[in-house]
C-alpha atoms as a PDB file:
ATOM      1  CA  UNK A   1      14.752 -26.265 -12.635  1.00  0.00           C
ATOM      2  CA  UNK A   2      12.280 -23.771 -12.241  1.00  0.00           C
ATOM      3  CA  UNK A   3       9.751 -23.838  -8.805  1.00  0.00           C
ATOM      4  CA  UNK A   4       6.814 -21.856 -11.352  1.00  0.00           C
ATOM      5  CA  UNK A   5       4.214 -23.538  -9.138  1.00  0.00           C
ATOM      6  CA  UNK A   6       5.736 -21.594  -6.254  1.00  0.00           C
ATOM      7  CA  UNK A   7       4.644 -18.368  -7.279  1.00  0.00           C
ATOM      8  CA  UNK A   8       0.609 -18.386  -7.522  1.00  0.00           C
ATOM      9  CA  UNK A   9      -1.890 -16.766  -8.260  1.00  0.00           C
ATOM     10  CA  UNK A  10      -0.360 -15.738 -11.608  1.00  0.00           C
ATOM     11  CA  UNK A  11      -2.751 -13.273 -13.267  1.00  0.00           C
ATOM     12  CA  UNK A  12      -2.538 -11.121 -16.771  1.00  0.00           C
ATOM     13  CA  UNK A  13      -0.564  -7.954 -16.530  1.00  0.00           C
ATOM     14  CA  UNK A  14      -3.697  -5.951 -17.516  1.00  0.00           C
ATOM     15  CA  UNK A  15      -4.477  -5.794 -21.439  1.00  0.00           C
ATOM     16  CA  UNK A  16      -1.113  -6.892 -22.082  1.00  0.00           C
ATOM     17  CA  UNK A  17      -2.663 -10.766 -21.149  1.00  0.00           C
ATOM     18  CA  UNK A  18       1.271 -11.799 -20.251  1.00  0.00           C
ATOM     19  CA  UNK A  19       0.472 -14.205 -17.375  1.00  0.00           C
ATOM     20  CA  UNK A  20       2.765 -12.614 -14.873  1.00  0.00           C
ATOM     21  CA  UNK A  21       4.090 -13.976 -11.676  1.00  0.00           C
ATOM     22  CA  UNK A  22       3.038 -11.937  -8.456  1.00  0.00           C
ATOM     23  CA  UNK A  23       7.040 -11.291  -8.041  1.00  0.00           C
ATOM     24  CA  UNK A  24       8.664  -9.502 -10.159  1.00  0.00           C
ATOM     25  CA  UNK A  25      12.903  -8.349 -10.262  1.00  0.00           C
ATOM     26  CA  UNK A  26      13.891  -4.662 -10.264  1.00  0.00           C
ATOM     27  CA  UNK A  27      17.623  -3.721 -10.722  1.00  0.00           C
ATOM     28  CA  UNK A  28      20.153  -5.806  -9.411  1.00  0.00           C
ATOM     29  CA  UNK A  29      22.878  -4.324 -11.006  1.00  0.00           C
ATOM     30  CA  UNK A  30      26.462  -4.030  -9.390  1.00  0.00           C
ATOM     31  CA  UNK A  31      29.519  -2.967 -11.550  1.00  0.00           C
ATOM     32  CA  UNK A  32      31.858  -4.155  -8.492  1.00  0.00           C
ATOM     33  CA  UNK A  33      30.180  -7.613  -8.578  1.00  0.00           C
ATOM     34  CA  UNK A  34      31.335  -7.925 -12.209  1.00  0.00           C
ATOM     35  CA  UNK A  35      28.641  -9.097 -15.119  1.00  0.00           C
ATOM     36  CA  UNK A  36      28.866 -12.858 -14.616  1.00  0.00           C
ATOM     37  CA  UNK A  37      27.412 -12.886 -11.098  1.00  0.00           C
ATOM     38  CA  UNK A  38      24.636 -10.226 -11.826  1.00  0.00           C
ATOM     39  CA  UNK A  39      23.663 -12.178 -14.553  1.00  0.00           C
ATOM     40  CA  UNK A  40      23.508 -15.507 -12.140  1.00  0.00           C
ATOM     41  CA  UNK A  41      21.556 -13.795  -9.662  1.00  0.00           C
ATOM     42  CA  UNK A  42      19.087 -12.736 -11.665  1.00  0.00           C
ATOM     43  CA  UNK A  43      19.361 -15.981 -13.673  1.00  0.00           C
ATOM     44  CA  UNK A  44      18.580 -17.478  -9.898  1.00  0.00           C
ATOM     45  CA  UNK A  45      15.313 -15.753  -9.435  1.00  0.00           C
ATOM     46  CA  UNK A  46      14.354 -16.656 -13.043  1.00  0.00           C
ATOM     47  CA  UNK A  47      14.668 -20.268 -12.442  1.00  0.00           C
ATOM     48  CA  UNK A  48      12.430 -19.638  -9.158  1.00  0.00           C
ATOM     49  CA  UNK A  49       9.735 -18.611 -11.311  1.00  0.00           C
ATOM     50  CA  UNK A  50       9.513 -15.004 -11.443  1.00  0.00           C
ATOM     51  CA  UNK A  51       8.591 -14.294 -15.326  1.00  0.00           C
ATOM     52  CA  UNK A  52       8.928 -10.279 -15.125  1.00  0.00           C
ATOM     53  CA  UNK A  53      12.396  -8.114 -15.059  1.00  0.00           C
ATOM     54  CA  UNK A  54      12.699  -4.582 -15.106  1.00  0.00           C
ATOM     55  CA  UNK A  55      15.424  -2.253 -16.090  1.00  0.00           C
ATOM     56  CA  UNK A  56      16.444   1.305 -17.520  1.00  0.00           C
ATOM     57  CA  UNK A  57      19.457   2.999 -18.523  1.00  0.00           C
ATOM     58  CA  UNK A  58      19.998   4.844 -15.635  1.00  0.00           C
ATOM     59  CA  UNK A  59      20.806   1.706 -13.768  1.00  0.00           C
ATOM     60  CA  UNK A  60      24.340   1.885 -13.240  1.00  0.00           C
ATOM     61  CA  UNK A  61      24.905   3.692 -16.223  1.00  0.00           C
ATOM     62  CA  UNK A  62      23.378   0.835 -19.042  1.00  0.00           C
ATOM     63  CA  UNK A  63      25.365  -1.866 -17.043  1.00  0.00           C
ATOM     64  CA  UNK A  64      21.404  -3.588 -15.692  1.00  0.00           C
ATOM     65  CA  UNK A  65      20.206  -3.533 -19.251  1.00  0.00           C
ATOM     66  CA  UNK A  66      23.606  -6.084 -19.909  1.00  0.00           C
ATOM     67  CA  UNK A  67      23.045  -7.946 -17.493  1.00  0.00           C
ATOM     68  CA  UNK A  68      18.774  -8.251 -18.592  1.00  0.00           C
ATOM     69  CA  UNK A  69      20.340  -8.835 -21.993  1.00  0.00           C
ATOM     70  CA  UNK A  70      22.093 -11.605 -21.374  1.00  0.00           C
ATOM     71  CA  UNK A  71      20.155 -13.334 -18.537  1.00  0.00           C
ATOM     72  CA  UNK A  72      17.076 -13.424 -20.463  1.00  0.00           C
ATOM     73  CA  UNK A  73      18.188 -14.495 -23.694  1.00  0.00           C
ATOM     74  CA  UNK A  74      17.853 -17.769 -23.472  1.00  0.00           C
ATOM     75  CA  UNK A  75      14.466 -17.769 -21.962  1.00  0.00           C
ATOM     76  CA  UNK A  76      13.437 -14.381 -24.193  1.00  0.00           C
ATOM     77  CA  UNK A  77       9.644 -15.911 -24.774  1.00  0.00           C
ATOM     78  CA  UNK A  78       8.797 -16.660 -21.505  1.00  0.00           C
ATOM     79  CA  UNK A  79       9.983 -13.183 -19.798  1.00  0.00           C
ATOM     80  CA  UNK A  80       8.504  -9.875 -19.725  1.00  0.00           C
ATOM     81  CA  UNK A  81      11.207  -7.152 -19.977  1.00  0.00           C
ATOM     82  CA  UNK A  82      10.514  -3.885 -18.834  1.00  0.00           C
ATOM     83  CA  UNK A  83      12.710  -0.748 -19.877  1.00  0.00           C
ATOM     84  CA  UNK A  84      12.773   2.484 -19.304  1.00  0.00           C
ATOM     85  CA  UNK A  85      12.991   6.704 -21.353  1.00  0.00           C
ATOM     86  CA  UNK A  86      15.050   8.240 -18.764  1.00  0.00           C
ATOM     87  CA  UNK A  87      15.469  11.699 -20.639  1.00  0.00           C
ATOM     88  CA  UNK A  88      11.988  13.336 -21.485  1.00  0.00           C
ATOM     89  CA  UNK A  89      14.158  16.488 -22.694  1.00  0.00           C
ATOM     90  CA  UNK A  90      16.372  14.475 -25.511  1.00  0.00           C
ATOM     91  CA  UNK A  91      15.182  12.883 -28.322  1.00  0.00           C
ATOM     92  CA  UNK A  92      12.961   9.301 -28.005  1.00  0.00           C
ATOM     93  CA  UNK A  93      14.225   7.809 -30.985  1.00  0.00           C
ATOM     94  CA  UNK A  94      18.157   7.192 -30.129  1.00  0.00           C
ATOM     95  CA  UNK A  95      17.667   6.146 -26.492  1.00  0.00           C
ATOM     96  CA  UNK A  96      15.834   3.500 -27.545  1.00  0.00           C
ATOM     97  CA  UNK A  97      17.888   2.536 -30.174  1.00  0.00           C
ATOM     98  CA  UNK A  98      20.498   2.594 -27.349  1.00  0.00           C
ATOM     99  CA  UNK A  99      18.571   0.455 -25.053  1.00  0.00           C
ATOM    100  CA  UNK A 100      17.661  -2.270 -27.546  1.00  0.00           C
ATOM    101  CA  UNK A 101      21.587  -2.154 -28.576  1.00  0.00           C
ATOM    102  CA  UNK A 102      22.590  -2.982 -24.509  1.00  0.00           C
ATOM    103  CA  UNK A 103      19.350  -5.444 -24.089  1.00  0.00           C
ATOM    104  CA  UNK A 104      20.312  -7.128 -27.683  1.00  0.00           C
ATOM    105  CA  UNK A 105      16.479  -7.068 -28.055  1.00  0.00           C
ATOM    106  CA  UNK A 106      13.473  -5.304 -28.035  1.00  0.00           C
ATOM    107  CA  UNK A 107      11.862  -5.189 -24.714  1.00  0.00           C
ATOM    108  CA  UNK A 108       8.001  -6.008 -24.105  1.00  0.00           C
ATOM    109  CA  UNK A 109       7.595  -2.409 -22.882  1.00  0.00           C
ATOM    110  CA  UNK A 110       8.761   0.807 -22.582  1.00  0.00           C
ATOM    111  CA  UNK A 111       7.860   3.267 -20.034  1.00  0.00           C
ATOM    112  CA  UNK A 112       8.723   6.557 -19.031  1.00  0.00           C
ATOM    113  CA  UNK A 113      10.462   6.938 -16.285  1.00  0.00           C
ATOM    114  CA  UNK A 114      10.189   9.003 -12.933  1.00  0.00           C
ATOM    115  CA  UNK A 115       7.112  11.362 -14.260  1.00  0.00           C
ATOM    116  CA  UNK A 116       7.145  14.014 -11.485  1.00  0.00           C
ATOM    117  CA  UNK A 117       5.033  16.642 -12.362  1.00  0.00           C
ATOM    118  CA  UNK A 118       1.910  17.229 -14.937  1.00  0.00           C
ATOM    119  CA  UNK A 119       3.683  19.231 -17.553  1.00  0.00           C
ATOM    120  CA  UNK A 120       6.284  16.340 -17.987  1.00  0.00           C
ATOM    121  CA  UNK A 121       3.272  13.903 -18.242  1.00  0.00           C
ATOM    122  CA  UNK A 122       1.410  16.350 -20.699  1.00  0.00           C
ATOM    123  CA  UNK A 123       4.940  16.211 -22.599  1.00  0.00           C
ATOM    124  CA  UNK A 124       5.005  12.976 -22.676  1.00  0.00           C
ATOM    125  CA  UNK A 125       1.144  12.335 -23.770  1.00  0.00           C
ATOM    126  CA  UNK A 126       1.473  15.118 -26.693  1.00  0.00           C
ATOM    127  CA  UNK A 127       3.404  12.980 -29.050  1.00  0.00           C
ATOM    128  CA  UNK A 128       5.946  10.623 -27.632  1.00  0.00           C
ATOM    129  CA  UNK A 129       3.840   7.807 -26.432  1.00  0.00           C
ATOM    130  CA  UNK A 130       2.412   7.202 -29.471  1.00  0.00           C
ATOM    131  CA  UNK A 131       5.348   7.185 -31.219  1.00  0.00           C
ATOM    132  CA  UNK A 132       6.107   4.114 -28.960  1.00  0.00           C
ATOM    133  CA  UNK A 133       3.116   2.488 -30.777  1.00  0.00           C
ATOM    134  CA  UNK A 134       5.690   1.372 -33.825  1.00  0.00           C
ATOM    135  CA  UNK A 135       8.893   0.726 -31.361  1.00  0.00           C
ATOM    136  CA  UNK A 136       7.208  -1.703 -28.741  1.00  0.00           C
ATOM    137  CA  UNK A 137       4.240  -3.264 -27.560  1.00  0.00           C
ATOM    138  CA  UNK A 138       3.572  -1.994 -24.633  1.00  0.00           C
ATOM    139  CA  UNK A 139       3.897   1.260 -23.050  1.00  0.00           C
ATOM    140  CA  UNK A 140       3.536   2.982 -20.097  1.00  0.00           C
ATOM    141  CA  UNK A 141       4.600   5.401 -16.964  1.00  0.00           C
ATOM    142  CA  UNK A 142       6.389   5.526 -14.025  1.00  0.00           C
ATOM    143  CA  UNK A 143       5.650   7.765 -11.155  1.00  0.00           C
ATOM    144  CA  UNK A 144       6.427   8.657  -7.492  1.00  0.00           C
ATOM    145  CA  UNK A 145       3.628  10.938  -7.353  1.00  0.00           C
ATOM    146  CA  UNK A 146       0.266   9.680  -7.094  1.00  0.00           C
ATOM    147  CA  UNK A 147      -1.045  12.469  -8.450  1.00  0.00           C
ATOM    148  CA  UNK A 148       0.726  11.747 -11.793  1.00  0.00           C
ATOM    149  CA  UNK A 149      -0.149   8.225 -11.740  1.00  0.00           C
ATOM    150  CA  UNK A 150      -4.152   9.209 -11.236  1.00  0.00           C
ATOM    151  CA  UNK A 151      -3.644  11.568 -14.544  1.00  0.00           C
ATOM    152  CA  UNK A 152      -1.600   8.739 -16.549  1.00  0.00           C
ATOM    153  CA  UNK A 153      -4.688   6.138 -15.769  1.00  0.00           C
ATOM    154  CA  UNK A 154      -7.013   9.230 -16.684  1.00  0.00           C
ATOM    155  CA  UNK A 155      -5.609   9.606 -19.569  1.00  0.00           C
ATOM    156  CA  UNK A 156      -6.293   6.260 -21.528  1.00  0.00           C
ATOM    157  CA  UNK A 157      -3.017   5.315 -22.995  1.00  0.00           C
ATOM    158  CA  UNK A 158      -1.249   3.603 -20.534  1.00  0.00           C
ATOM    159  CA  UNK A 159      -0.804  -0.191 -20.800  1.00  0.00           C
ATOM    160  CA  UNK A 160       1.962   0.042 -17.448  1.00  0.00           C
ATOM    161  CA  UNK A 161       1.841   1.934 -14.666  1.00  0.00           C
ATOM    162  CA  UNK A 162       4.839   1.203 -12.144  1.00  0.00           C
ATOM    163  CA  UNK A 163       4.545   3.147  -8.833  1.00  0.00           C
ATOM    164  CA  UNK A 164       4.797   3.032  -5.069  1.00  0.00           C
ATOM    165  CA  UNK A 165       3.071  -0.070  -2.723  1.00  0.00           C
ATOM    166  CA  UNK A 166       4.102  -0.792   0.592  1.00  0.00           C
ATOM    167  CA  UNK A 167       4.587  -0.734   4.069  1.00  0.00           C
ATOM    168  CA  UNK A 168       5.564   3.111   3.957  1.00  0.00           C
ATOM    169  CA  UNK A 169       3.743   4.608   0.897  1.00  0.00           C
ATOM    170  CA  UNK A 170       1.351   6.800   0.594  1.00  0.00           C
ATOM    171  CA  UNK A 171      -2.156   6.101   1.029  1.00  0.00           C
ATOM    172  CA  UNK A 172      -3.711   7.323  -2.418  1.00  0.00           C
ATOM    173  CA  UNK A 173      -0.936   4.821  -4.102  1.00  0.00           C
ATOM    174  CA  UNK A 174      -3.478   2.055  -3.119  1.00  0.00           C
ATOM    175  CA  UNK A 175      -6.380   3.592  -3.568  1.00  0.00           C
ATOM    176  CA  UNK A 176      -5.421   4.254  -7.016  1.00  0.00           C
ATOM    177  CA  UNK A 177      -4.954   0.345  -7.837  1.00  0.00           C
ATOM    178  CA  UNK A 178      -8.608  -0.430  -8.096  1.00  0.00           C
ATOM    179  CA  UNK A 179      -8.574   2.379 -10.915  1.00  0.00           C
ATOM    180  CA  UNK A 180      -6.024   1.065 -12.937  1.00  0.00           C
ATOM    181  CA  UNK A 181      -7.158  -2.494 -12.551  1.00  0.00           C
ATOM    182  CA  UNK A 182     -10.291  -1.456 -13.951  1.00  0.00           C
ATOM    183  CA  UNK A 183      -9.165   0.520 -16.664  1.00  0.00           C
ATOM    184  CA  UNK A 184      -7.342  -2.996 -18.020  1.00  0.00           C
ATOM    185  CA  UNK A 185      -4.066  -1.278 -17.209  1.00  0.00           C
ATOM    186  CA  UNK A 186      -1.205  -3.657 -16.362  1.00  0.00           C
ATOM    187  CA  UNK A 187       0.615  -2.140 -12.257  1.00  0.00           C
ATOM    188  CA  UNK A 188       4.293  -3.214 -11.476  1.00  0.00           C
ATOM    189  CA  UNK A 189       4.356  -1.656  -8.033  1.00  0.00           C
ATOM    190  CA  UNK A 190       7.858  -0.972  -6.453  1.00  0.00           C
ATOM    191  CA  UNK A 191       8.986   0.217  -2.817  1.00  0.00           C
ATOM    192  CA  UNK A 192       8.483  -2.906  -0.764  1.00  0.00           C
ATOM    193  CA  UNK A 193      10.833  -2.578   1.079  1.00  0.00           C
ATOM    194  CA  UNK A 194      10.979   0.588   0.792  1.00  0.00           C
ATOM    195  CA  UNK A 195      13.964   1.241  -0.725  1.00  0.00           C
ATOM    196  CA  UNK A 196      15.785  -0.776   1.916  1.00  0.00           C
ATOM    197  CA  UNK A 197      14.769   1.450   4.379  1.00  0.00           C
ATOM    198  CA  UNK A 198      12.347  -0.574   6.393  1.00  0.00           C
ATOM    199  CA  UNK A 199      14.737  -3.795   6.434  1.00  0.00           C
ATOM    200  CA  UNK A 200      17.839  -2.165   8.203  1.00  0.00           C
ATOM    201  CA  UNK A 201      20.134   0.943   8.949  1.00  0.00           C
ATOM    202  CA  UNK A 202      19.396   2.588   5.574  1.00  0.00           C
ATOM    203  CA  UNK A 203      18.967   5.399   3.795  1.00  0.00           C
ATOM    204  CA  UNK A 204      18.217   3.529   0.929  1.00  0.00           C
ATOM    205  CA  UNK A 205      20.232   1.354  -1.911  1.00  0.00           C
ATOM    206  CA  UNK A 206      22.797   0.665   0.282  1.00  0.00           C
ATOM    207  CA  UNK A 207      23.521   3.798   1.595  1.00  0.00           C
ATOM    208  CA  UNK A 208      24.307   3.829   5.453  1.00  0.00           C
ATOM    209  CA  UNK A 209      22.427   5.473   7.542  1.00  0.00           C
ATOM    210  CA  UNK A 210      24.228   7.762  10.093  1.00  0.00           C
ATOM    211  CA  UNK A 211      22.587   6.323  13.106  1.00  0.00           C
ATOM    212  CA  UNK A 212      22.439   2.224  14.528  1.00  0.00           C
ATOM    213  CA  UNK A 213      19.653   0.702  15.795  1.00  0.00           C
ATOM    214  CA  UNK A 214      17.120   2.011  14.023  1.00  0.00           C
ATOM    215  CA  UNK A 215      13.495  -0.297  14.214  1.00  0.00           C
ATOM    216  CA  UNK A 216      12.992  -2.412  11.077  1.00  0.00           C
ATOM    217  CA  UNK A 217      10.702  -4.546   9.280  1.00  0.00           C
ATOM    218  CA  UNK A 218      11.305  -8.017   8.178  1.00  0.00           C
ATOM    219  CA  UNK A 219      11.133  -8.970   4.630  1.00  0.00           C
ATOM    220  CA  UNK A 220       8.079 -11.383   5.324  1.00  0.00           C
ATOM    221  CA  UNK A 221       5.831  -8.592   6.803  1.00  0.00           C
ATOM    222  CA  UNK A 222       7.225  -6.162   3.834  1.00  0.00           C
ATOM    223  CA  UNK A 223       6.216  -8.772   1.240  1.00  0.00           C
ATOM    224  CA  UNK A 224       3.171  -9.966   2.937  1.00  0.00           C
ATOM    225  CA  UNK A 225       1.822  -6.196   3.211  1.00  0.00           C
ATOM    226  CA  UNK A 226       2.039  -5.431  -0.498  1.00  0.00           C
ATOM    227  CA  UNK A 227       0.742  -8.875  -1.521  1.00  0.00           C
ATOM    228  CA  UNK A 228      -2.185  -8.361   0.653  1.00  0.00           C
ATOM    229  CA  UNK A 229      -3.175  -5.194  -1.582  1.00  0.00           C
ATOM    230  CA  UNK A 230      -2.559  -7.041  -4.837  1.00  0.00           C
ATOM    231  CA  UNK A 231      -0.533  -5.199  -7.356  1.00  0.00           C
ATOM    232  CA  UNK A 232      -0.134  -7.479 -10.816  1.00  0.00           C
ATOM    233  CA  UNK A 233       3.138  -7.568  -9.464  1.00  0.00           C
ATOM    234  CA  UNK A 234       5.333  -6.628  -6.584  1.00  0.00           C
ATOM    235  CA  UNK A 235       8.652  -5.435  -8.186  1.00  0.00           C
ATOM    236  CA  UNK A 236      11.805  -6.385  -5.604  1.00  0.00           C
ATOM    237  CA  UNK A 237      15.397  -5.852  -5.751  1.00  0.00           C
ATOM    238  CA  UNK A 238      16.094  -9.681  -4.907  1.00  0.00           C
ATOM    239  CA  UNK A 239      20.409  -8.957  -5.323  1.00  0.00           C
ATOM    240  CA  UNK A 240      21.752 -11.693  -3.748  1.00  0.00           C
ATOM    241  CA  UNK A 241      20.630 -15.661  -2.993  1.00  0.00           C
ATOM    242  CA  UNK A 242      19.527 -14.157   0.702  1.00  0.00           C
ATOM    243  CA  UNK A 243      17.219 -11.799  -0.054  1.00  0.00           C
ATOM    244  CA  UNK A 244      15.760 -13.683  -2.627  1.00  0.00           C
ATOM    245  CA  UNK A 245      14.843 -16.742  -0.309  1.00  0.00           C
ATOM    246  CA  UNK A 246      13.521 -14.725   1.797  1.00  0.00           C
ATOM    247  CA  UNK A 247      11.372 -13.388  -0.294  1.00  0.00           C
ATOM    248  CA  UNK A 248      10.629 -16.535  -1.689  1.00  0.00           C
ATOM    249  CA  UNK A 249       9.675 -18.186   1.506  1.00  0.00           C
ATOM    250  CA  UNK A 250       7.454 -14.914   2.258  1.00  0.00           C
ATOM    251  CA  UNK A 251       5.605 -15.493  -1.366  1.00  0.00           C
ATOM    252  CA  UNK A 252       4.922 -19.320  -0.274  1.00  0.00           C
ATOM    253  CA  UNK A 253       3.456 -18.954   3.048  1.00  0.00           C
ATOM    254  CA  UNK A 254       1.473 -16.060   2.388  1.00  0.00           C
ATOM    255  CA  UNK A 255      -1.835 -15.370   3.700  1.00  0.00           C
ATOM    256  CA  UNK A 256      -3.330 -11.890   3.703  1.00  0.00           C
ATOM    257  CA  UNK A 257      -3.229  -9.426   6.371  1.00  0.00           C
ATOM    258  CA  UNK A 258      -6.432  -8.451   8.120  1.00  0.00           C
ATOM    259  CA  UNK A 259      -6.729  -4.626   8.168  1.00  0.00           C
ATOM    260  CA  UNK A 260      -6.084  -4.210  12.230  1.00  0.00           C
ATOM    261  CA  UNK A 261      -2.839  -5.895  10.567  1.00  0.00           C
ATOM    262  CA  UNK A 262      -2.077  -3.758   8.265  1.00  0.00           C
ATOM    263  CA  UNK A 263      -2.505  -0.522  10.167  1.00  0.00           C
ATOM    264  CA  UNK A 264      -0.256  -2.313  12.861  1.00  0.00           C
ATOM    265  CA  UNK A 265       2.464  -2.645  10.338  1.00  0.00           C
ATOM    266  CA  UNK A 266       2.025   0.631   8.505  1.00  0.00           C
ATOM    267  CA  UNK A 267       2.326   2.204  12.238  1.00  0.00           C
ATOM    268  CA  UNK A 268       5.666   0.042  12.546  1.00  0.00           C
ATOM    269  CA  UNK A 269       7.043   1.024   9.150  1.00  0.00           C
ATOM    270  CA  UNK A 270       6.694   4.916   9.463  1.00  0.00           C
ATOM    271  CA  UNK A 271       8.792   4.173  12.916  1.00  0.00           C
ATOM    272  CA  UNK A 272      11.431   2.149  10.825  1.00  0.00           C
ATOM    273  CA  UNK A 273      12.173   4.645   7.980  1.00  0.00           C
ATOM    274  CA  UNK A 274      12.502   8.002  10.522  1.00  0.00           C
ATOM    275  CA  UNK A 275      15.835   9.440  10.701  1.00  0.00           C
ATOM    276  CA  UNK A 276      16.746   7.852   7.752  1.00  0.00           C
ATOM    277  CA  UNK A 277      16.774  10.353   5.132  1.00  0.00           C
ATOM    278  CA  UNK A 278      14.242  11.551   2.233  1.00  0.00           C
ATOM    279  CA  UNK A 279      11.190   9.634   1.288  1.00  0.00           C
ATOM    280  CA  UNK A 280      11.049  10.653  -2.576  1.00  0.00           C
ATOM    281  CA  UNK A 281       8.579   8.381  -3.281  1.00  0.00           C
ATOM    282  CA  UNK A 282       6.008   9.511  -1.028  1.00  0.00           C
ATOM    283  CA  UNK A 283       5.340  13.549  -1.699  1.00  0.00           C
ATOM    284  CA  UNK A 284       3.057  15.488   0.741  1.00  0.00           C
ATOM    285  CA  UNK A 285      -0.578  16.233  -0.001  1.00  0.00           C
ATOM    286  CA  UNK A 286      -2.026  18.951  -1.801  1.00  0.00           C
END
């Protein structure tokens, strides 16, 4: 049974008008778990209400577009499926072909993943992304450089933009969220928690970090931070039953943070992600 009224205010994802639910699940594919308990997982937080999945190739190596595939089949009208161009250097055409072949459908939008500098975006803006126009309804860009994600809402032809919101990201991130909420343009923000970084001994997905007893967030104050700057939707990881109640119960009780609040945590979170490796989504300023 899904808990929809559990996840409110749900709001249109910019022009797209898909009513989306303020959570949204990232890639929470595992090859070791095996495909019939990703696929349960994810089937878990769909049940819980969350009406928005993303994806991409890249994830485990086409394994999370499976597991999308077949987790959202049965509920294909009622869930926005994001996917991602991984390659800007091969041809558009036959990877998404290839991703529609592993999904078993088309998704609701495509978007071009990890944009890092202008002359990609300028590549992708001179032809590709309207090519998109006959492939899928939606389009878009994702970034880890807010400077890339200010040109791609300059630009006009973005109905996604997916990029960093959190605890530990960088300032102009939120500042540029009143821009692309004005310009109609749907933002899926990721980072949260960022990366696992700010919820344990991590130097993100999984990876160990080389030192113990390192100061951490909780997953309340992670989800309660990005909430309180109000992204369409926060994208989380949510890959097991643990993690997603938690994040659950953090969506239910929330009330926004005051800004003494938020600069407390912000303070706390750039103490809980030192010594624990690069922060790629969060590039120094010019």
């Amino acid at each position: 049974m899904a808990h929809e009224s559990r996840f409110r205010p749900r709001r249109p994802l910019g022009r797209t008008a898909f009513v989306a639910s303020p959570l949204g699940v990232g890639d929470l594919a595992d090859r070791a778990l095996g495909k019939e308990r990703c696929v349960s997982v994810l089937r878990r937080a769909l049940d819980h209400g969350l009406n928005v999945v993303d994806t991409a190739p890249s994830y485990e190596d086409g394994f999370s577009e499976e597991v999308v595939g077949e987790a959202v089949r049965d509920r294909r009208d009622r869930v926005f499926v994001i996917d991602k161009i991984d390659h800007l250097d091969r041809p558009l055409e036959p990877q998404l072909d290839e991703s529609e072949a592993r999904l078993g459908f088309a998704p609701d939008a495509f978007v071009f993943h990890g944009i890092s500098t202008r002359e990609q975006l300028s590549d992708v803006l001179s032809g590709p992304m309207e090519r998109l126009r006959d492939r899928v309804r939606y389009r878009g860009v994702s970034s880890h450089h807010p400077e890339i994600v200010a040109a791609a809402i300059d630009s006009g032809t973005c109905d996604l933009l997916m990029f960093a919101i959190g605890p530990f990201a960088d300032a102009r991130y939120a500042s540029l969220l009143a821009r692309a909420k004005a310009s109609g343009i749907g933002t899926v923000c990721f980072k949260t928690f960022g990366a696992g970084k700010l919820l344990g001994d991590s130097e993100g997905y999984g990876r160990p970090s080389s030192k113990q007893g390192l100061p951490r967030l909780t997953v309340d104050e992670c989800v309660r931070y990005t909430l309180t700057l109000d992204p369409d939707v926060a994208l989380l990881g949510l890959s097991d039953e643990e993690e997603q109640d938690a994040a659950f119960a953090a969506a239910a009780r929330f009330t926004a943070y005051s800004p003494e609040e938020l600069a407390d945590v912000r303070r706390r979170a750039a103490d809980a992600v030192r010594d624990k490796g690069k922060i790629w989504w969060d590039p120094p300023a010019p």
